[in-house]
Protein backbone atom coordinates (compact mmCIF):
# COMPACT_ATOMS: atom_id res chain seq x y z
CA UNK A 1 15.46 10.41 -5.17
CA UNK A 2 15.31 8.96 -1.73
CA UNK A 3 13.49 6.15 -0.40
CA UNK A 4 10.68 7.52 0.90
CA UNK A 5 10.03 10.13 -1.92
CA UNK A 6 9.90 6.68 -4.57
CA UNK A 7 7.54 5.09 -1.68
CA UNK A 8 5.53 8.37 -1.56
CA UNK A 9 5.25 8.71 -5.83
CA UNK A 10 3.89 5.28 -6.15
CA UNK A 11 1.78 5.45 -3.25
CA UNK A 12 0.10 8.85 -4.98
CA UNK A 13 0.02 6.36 -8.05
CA UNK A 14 -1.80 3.70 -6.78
CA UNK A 15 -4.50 6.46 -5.43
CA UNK A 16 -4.92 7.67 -8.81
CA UNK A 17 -5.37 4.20 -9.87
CA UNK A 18 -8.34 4.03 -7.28
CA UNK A 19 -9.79 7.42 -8.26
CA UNK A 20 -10.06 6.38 -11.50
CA UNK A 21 -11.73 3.53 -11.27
CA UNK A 22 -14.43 5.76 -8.66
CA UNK A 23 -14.86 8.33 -11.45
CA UNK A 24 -14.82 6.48 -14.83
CA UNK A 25 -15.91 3.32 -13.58
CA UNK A 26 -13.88 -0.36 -13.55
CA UNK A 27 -14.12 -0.73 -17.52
CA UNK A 28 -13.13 3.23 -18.70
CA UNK A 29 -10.45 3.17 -16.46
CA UNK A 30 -8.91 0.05 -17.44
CA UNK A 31 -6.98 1.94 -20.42
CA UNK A 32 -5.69 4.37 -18.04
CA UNK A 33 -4.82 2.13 -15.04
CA UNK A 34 -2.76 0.21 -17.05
CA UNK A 35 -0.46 2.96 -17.91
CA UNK A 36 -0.19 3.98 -15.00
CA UNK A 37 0.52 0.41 -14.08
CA UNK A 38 3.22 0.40 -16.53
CA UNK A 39 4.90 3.68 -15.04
CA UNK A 40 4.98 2.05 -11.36
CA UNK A 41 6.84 -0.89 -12.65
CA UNK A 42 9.34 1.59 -14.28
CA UNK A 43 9.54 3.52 -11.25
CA UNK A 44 10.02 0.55 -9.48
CA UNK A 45 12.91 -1.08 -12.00
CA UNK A 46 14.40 2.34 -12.13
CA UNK A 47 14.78 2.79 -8.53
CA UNK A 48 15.35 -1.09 -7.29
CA UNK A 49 18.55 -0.96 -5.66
CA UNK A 50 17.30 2.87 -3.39
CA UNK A 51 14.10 0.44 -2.90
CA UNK A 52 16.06 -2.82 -1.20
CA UNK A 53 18.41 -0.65 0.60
């Protein structure tokens, strides 16, 4: 996966993050955001050398 498709993926992730937190509110979403959280960082370790470059 290129650069800019990673970039794109955890952009959309971070959205959902925010959308959330606007629908459930701060506390239900804290569950949720976290795994999410958790699949960025993946994403992220997964794809750190296309990410540098």
């Amino acid at each position: 996966m290129g650069k800019a498709k990673v970039n794109m993926v955890i952009r959309f992730l971070k959205g959902m993050q925010i959308e959330k937190v606007s629908v459930l509110g701060a506390v239900e979403a804290t569950e949720d955001n976290e795994l999410i959280q958790k699949v960025i960082e993946d994403i992220e370790l997964f794809y750190e050398a296309e990410l540098e470059g």
